[in-house]
Protein backbone atom coordinates (compact mmCIF):
# COMPACT_ATOMS: atom_id res chain seq x y z
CA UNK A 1 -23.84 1.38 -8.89
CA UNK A 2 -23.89 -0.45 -5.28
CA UNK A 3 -20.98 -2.23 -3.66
CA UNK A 4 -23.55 -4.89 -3.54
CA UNK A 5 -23.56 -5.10 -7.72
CA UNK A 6 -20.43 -5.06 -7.80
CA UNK A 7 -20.35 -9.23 -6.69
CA UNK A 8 -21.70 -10.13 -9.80
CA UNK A 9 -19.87 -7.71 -12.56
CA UNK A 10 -17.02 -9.51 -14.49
CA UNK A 11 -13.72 -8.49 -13.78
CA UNK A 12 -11.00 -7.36 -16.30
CA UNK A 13 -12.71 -4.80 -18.50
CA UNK A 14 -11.71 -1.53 -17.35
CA UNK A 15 -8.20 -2.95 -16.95
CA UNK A 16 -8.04 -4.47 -21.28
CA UNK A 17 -10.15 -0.82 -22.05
CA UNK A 18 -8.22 1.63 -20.60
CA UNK A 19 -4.69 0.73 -20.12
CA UNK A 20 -3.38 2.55 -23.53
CA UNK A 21 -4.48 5.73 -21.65
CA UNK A 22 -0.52 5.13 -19.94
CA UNK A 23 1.25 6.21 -23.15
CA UNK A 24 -0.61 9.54 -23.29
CA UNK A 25 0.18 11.13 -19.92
CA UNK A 26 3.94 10.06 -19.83
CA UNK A 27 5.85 12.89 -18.57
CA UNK A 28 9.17 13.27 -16.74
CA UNK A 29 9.48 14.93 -13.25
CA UNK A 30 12.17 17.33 -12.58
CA UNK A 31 15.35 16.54 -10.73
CA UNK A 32 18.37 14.94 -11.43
CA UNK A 33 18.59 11.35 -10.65
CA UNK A 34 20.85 9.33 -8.41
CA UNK A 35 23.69 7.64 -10.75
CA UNK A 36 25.85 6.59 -7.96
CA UNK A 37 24.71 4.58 -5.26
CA UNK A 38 25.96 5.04 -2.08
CA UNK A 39 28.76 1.90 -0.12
CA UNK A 40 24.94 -0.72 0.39
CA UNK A 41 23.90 -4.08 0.35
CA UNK A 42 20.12 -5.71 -0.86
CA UNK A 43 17.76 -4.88 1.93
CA UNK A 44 15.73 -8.42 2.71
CA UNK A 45 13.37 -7.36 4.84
CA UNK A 46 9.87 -7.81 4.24
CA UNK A 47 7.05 -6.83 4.78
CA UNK A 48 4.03 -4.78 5.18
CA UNK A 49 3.84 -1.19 6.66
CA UNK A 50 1.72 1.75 7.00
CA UNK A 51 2.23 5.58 7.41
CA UNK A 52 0.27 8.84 7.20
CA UNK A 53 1.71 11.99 5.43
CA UNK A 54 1.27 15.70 6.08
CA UNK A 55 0.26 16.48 2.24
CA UNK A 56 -3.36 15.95 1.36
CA UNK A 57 -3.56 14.75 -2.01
CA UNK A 58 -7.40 13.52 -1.36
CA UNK A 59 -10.31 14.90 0.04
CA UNK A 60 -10.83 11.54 2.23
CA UNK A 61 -9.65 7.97 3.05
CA UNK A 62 -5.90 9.40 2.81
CA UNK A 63 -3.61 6.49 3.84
CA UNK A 64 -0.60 4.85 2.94
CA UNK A 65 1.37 1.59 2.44
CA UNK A 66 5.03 0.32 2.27
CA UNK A 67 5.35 -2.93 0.63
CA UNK A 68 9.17 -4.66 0.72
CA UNK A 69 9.86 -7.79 -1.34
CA UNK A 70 12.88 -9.66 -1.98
CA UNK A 71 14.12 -9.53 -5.55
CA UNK A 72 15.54 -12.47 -7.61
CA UNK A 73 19.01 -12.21 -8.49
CA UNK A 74 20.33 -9.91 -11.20
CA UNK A 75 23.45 -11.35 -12.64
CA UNK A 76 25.70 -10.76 -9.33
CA UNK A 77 23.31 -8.20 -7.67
CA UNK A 78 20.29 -9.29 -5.82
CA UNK A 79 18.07 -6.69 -4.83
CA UNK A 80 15.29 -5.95 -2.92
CA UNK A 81 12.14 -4.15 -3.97
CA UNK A 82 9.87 -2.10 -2.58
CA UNK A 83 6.39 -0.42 -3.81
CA UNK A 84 5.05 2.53 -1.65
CA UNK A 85 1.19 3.60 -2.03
CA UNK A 86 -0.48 6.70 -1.11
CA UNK A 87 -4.44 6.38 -1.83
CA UNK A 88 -7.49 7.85 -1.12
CA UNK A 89 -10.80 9.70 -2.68
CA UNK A 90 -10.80 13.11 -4.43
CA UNK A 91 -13.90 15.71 -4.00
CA UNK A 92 -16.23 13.58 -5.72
CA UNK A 93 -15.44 10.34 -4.25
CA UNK A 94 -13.23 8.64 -7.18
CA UNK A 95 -10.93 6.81 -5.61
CA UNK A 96 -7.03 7.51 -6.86
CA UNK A 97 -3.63 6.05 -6.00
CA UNK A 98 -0.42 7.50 -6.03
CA UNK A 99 2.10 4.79 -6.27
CA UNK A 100 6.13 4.90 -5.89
CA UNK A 101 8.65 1.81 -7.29
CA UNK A 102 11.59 1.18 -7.04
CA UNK A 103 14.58 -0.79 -5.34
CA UNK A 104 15.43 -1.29 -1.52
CA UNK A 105 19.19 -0.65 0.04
CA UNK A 106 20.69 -1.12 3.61
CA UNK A 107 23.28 1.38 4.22
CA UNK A 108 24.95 1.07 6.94
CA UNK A 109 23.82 -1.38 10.01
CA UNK A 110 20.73 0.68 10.51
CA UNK A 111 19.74 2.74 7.89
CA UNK A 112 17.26 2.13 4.75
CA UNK A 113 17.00 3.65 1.50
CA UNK A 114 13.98 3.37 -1.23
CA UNK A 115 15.35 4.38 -4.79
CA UNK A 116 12.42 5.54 -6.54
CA UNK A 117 12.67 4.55 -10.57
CA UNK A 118 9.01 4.80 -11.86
CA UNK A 119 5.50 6.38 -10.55
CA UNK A 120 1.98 6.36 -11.79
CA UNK A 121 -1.33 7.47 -10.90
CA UNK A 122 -4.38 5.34 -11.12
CA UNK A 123 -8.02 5.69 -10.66
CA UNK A 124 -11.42 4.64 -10.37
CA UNK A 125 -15.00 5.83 -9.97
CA UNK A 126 -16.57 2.84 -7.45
CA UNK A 127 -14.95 0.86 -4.99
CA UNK A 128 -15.90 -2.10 -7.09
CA UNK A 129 -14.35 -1.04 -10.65
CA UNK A 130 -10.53 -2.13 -11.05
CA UNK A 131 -8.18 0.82 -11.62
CA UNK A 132 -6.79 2.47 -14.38
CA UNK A 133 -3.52 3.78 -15.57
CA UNK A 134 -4.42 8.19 -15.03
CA UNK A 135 -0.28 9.08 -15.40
CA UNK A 136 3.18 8.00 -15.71
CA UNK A 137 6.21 10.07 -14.74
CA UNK A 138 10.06 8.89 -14.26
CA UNK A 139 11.12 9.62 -10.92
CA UNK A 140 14.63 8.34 -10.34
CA UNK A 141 15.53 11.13 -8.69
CA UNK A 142 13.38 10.40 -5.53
CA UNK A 143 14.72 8.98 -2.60
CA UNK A 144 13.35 7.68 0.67
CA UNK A 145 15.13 6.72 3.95
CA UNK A 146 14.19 5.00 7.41
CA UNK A 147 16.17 3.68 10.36
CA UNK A 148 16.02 1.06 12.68
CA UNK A 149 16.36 0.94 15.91
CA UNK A 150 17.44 -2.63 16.21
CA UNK A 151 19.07 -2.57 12.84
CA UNK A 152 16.40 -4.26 11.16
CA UNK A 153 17.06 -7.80 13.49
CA UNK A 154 13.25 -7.48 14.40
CA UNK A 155 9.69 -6.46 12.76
CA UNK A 156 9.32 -2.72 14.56
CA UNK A 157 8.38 0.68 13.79
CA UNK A 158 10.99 2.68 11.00
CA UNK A 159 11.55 5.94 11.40
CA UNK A 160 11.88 8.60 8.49
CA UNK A 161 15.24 9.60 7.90
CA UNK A 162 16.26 13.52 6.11
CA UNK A 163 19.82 14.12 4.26
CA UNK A 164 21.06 15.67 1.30
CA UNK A 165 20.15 12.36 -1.05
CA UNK A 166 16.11 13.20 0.45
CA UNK A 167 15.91 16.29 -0.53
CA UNK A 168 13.08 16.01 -3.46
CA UNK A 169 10.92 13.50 -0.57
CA UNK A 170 11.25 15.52 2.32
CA UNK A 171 8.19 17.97 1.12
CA UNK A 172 6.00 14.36 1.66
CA UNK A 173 6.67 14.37 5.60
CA UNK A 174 5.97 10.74 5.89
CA UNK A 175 5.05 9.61 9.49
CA UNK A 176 6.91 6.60 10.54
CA UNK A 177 6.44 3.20 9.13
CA UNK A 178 3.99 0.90 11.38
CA UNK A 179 4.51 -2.59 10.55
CA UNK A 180 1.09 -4.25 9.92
CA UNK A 181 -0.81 -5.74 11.32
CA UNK A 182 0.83 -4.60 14.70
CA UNK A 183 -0.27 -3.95 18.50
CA UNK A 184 -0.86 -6.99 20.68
CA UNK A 185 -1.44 -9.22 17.72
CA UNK A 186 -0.07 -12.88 18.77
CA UNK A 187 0.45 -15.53 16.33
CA UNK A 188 2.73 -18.54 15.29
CA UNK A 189 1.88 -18.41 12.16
CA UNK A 190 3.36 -15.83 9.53
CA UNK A 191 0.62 -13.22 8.05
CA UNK A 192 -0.58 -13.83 4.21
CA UNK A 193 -1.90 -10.23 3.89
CA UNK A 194 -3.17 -7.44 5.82
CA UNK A 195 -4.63 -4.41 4.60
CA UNK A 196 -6.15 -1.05 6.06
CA UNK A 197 -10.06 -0.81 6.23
CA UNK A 198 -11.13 2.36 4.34
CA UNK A 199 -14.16 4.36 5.89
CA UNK A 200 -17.15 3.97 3.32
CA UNK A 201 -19.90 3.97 5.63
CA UNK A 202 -21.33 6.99 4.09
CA UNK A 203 -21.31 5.16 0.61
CA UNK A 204 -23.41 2.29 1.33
CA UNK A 205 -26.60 1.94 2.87
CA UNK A 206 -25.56 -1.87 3.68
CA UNK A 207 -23.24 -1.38 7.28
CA UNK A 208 -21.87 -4.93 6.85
CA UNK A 209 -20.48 -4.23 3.92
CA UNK A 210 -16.33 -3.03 4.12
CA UNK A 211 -13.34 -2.48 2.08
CA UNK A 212 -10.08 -3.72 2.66
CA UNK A 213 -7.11 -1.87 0.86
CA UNK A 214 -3.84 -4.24 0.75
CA UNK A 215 -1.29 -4.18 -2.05
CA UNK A 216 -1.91 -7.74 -3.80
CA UNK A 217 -4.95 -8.29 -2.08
CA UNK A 218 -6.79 -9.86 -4.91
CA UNK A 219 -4.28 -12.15 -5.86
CA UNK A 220 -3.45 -13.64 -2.10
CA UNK A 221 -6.64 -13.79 -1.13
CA UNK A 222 -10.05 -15.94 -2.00
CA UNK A 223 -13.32 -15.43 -1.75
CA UNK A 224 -14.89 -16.93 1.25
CA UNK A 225 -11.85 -16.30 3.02
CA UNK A 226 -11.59 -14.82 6.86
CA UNK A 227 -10.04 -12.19 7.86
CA UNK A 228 -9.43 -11.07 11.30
CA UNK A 229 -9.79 -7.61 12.35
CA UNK A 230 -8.01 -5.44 14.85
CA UNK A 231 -8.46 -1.71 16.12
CA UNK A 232 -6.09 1.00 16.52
CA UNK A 233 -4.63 -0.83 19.72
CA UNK A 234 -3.78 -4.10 18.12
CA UNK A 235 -6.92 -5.48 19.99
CA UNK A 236 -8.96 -8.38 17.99
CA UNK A 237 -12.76 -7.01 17.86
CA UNK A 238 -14.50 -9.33 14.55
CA UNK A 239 -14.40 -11.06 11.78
CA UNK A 240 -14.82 -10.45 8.00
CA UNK A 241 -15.55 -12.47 4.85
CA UNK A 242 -14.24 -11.67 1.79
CA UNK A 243 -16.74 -11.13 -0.81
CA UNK A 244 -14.86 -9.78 -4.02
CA UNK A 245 -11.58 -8.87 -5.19
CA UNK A 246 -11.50 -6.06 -7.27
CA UNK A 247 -7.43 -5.66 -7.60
CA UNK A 248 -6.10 -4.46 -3.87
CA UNK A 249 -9.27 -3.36 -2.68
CA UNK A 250 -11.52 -5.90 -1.13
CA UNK A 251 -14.91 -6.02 -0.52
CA UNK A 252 -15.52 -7.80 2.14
CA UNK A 253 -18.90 -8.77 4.72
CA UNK A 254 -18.81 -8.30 8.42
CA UNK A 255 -19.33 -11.85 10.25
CA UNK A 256 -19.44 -10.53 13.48
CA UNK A 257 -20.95 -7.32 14.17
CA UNK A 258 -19.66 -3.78 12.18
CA UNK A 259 -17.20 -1.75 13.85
CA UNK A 260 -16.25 1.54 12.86
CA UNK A 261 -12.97 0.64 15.16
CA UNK A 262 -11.82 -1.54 12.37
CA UNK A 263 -8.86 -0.79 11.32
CA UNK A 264 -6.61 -3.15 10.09
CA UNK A 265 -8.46 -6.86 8.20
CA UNK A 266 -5.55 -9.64 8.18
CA UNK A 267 -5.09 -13.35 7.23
CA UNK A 268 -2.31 -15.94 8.70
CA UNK A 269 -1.13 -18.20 6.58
C-alpha cells in the first residue's frame, strides 16, 4: 500500500476496529506514585517542543515531542496539561508511539514539573493507516522536570532537570526541550501547528511526497493547506501542501523543490 493510496482510503476504520484491543493489555508499572505534590502553582505555558533521548526504543525515525496546554478550571484548581510523545519505526517499519499524560506544575520561579498519570502505546503498519491502542499502563509514579533560564517570561530552550522526585525518568536521558518551530524564524503572527518531518524517503518511490508528525495535526490543519518549512538552522528553504490527515501524521506534497534538510513543516495562524 503507497502513501499515494492512502489519499483516497476512508478514514476512521482502524480507529472503531481496534480500539477494544486497550482493555486487554492494561497493566500497571512499578513504582510508587507521587501523593503529595510539592509547594506549585498551574504552569500556563504553552506550547510546542522537541527533544531527542539516549534510549532507542525504534529502529528509525526516533524523535520526540512536548505538548503544554492550559487546562480549564477544576473546582478551585486550574491546571495545566501536558502530553509528551516519543515515536518512531520498529525493525520492520511499523510505525509506534510511546506517549506520556499527565498534568503541568511551576515550582518555584524557574523550575517545571510533568506529573505523569496515564501512558499507552500505539501503532500502525503504513504511514497512512490511523493508529491503534497496542498498551495501557498507569504511570503516576513518573515524573519529569525542566528549568528555565528566564523563568519561563520567554519561549526558549528548557533544560532537563534530575532530583529525588525523577528518579523512575532519569533512565530516559531526555535532551533539552527545543521550542518549535525555532532558529531565525520571524513572524507576527502566532504558530497554528508545527510538526517534525520524518525521513521516509526510502519508503516511497514519489520524492515529493513527506510526512509531517505534530500532535493534533489532523485536527488543526486542512487539506490544501501550506506549510512552511525550515532546516536545522531555523532557515526557511520550501513549501509544502498538505495532502491528508491521517491523525498527527500528515502527508503532505512538496511545492517547492524536496529537501532532505527539512526539518521542521509549520503554519501561522
Amino acid at each position: 500500500m503507497t502513501l499515494v493510496y492512502s489519499f483516497l482510503r476512508r478514514k476512521g476504520f482502524f480507529a472503531i476496529t481496534f480500539c477494544p484491543l486497550i482493555f486487554s493489555f492494561y497493566c500497571t508499572a512499578k513504582g510508587p506514585p507521587f501523593r503529595k505534590l510539592a509547594s506549585s502553582s498551574p504552569f500556563l505555558l504553552e506550547g510546542r517542543y522537541r527533544f531527542d533521548l539516549k534510549p532507542r526504543f525504534f529502529t528509525k525515525n526516533q524523535t520526540g515531542e512536548l505538548l503544554l496546554e492550559r487546562g480549564k478550571n477544576i473546582g478551585k484548581t486550574r491546571r495545566s496539561y501536558f502530553t509528551l510523545q516519543i515515536v518512531g519505526q520498529n525493525s520492520s517499519g511499523a510505525i509506534r508511539v510511546r506517549t506520556y499524560e499527565g498534568f503541568s506544575r511551576k515550582t518555584g520561579s524557574n523550575s517545571l514539573e510533568l506529573h505523569a498519570e496515564r501512558c499507552t502505546l500505539s501503532g500502525k503498519k503504513h504511514w497512512e493507516d490511523y493508529l491503534v491502542a497496542l498498551e495501557r499502563w498507569d504511570c503516576d509514579h513518573l515524573l519529569f522536570a525542566f528549568s528555565s533560564a528566564s523563568g519561563f517570561r520567554r519561549r526558549e530552550v528548557l533544560v532537563p532537570l534530575q532530583n529525588r522526585r525523577t528518579r523512575y525518568t532519569d533512565w530516559l536521558s531526555l535532551s533539552s526541550l527545543e521550542p518549535i518551530p525555532s532558529g531565525r524564524v520571524v513572524s507576527r503572527q502566532s504558530i497554528h501547528f508545527a510538526g517534525q518531518i520524518m525521513n521516509i524517503s526510502q519508503e516511497t518511490k514519489d520524492p515529493r511526497l513527506a510526512v509531517v508528525w505534530g500532535q493534533k495535526g489532523g485536527r488543526l490543519l486542512r487539506n490544501g493547506q501550506i506549510l512552511k518549512v525550515i532546516n536545522k538552522n531555523g532557515k526557511l528553504i520550501g513549501e509544502m501542501k498538505v495532502a491528508d490527515r491521517p491523525g498527527d501524521f500528515i502527508i503532505c506534497q512538496w511545492l517547492t523543490k524536496p529537501s532532505q534538510e527539512g526539518f521542521i513543516a509549520y503554519r501561522e495562524k
